[in-house]
C-alpha atoms as a PDB file:
ATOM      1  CA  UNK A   1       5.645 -89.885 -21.883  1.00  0.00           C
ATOM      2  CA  UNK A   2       7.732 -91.135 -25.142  1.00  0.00           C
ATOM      3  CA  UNK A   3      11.180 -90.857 -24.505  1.00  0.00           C
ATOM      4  CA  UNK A   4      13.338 -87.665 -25.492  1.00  0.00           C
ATOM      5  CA  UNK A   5      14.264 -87.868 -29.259  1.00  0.00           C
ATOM      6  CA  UNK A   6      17.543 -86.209 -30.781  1.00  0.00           C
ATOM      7  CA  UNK A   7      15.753 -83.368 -32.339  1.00  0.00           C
ATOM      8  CA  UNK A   8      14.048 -82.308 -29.033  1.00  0.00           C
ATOM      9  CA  UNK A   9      17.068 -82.092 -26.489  1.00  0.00           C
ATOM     10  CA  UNK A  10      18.455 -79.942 -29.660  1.00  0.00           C
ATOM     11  CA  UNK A  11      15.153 -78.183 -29.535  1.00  0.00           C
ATOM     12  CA  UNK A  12      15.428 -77.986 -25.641  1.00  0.00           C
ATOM     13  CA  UNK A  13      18.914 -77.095 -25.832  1.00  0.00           C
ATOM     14  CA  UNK A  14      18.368 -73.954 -28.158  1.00  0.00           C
ATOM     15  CA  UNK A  15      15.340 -73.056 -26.206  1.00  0.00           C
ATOM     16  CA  UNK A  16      17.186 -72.913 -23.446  1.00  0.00           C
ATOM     17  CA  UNK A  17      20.301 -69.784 -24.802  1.00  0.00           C
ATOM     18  CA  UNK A  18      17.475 -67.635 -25.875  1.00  0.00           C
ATOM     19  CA  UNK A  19      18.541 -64.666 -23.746  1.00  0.00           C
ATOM     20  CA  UNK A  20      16.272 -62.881 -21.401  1.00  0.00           C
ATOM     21  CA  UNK A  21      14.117 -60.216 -23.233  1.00  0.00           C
ATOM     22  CA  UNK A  22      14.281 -61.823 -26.695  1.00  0.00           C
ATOM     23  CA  UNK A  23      12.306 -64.501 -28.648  1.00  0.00           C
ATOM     24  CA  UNK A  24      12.022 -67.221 -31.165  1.00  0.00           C
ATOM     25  CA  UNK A  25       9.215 -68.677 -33.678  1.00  0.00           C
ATOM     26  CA  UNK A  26       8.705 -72.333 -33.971  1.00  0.00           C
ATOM     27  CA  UNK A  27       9.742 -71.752 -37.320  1.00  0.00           C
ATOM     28  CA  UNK A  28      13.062 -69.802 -36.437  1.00  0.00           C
ATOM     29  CA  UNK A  29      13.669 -72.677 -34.511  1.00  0.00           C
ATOM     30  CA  UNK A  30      13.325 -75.378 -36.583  1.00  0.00           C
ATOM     31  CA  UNK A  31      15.566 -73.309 -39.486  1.00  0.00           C
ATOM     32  CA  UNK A  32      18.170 -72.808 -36.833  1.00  0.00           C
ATOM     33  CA  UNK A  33      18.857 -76.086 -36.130  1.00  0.00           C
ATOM     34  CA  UNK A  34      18.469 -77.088 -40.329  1.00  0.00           C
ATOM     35  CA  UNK A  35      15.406 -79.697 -39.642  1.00  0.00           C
ATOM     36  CA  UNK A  36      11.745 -80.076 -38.943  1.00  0.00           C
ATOM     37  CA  UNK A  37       9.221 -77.782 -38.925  1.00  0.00           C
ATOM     38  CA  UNK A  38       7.416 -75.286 -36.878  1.00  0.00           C
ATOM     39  CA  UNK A  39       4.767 -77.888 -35.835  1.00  0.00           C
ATOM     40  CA  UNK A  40       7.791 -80.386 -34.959  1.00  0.00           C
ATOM     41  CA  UNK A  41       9.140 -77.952 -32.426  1.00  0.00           C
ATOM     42  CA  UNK A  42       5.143 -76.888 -31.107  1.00  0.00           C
ATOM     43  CA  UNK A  43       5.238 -80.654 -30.517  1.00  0.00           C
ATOM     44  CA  UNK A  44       8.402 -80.988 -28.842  1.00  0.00           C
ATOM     45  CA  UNK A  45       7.612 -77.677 -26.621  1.00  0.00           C
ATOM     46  CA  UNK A  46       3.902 -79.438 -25.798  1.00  0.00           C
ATOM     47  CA  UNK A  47       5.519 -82.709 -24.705  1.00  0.00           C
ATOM     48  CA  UNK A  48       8.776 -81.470 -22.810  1.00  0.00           C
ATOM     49  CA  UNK A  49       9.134 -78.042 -22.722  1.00  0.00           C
ATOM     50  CA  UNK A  50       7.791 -77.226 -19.220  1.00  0.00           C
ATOM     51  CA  UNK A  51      11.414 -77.160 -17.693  1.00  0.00           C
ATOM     52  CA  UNK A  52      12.551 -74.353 -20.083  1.00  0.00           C
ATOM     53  CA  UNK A  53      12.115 -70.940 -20.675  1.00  0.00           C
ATOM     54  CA  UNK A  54       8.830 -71.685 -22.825  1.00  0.00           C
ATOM     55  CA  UNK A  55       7.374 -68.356 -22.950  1.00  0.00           C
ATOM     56  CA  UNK A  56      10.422 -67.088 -25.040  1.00  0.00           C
ATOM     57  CA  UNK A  57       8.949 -69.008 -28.067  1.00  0.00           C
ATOM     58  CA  UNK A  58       6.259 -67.578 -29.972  1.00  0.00           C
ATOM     59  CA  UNK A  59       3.914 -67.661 -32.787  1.00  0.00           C
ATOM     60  CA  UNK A  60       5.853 -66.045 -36.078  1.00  0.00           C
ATOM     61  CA  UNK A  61       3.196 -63.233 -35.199  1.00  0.00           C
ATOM     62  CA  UNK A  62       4.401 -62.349 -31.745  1.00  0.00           C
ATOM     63  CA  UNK A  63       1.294 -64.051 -29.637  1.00  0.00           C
ATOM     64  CA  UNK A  64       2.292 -66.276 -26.525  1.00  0.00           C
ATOM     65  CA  UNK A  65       3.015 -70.082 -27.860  1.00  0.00           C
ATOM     66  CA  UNK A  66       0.660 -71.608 -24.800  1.00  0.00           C
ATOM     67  CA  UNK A  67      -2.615 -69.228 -25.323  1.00  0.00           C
ATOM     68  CA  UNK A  68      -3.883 -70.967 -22.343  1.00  0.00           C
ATOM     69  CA  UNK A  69      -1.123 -69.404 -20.373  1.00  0.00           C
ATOM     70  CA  UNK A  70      -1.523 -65.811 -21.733  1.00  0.00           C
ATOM     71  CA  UNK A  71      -0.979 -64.229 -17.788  1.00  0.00           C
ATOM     72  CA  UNK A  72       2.062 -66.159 -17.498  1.00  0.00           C
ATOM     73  CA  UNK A  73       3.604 -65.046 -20.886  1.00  0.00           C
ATOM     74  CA  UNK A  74       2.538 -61.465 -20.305  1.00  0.00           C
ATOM     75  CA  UNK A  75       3.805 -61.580 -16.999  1.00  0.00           C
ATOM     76  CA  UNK A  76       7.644 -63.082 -17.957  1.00  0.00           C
ATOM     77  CA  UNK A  77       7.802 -61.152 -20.751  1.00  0.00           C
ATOM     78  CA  UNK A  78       7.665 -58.017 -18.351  1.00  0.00           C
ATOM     79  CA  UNK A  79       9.680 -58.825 -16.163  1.00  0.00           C
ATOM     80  CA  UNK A  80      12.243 -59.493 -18.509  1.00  0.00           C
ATOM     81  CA  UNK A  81      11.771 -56.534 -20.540  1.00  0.00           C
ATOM     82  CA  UNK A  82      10.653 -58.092 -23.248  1.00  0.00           C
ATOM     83  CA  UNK A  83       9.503 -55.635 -26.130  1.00  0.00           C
ATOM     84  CA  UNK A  84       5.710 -55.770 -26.574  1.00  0.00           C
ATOM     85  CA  UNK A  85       3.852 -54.270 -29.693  1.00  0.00           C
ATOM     86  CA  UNK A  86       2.471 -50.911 -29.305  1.00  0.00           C
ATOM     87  CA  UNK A  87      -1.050 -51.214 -28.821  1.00  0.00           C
ATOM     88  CA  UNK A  88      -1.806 -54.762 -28.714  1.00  0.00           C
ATOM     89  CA  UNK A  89       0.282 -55.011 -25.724  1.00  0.00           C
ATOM     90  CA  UNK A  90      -0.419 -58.946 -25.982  1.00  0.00           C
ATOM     91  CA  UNK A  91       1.965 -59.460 -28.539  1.00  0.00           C
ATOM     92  CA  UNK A  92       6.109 -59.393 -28.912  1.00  0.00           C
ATOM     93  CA  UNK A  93       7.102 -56.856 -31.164  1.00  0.00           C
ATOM     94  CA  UNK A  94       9.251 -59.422 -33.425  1.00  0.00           C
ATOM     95  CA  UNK A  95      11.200 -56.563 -35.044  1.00  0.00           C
ATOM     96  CA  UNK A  96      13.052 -55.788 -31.836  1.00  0.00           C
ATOM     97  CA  UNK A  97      12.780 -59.298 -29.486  1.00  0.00           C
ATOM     98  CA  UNK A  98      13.559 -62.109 -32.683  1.00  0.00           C
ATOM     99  CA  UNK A  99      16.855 -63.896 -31.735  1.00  0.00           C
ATOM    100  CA  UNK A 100      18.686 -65.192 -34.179  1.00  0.00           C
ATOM    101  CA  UNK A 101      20.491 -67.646 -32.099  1.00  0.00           C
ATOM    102  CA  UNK A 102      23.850 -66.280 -31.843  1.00  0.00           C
ATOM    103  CA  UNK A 103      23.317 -62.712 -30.765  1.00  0.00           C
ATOM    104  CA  UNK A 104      21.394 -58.937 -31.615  1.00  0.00           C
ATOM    105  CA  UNK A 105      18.204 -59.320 -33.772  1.00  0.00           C
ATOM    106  CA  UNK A 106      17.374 -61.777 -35.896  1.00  0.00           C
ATOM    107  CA  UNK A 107      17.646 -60.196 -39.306  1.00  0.00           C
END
């Protein structure tokens, strides 16, 4: 494994204060911290992010960043309350569980 860059213990780091119940895209991610992209921070999350809370990123549409780990999304969103979109039940309903990194919804 290539050694932990700069950007990803920032990554990491931030991945780590999203509160229980809420989310962030790769792309909120990335504009939070003011560099890369959201495919910098899928990489970063692919390589090193087993020892976070990786379920509490997401696609900018609400599905589960690991697809391959749908049951284990589904099942930490619930138990953290996280909200779900009506129907698909799948999917975070980004209107109520976006973070914005410092606190309540990001707007």
């Amino acid at each position: 494994m290539e050694p932990l860059s700069p950007f990803a213990e920032r990554v990491l780091d931030l991945v780590e204060r999203i509160p229980p119940g809420k989310v962030m895209a790769y792309g909120d991610i990335a504009e939070y911290l003011g560099e890369g992209g959201p495919r910098q921070v899928g990489k970063v999350m692919s390589t090193w992010g087993g020892g976070v809370p990786w379920w509490r990123v997401v696609h900018a549409d609400g599905s589960g960043a690991a697809p391959d780990h749908l049951q284990r999304c589904l099942a930490h969103w619930r138990e953290e309350g996280t909200p779900l979109r009506a129907g698909s039940g799948e999917r975070v309903d980004m209107r109520l569980a976006r973070w914005d990194g410092r606190s309540g919804d990001f707007q």
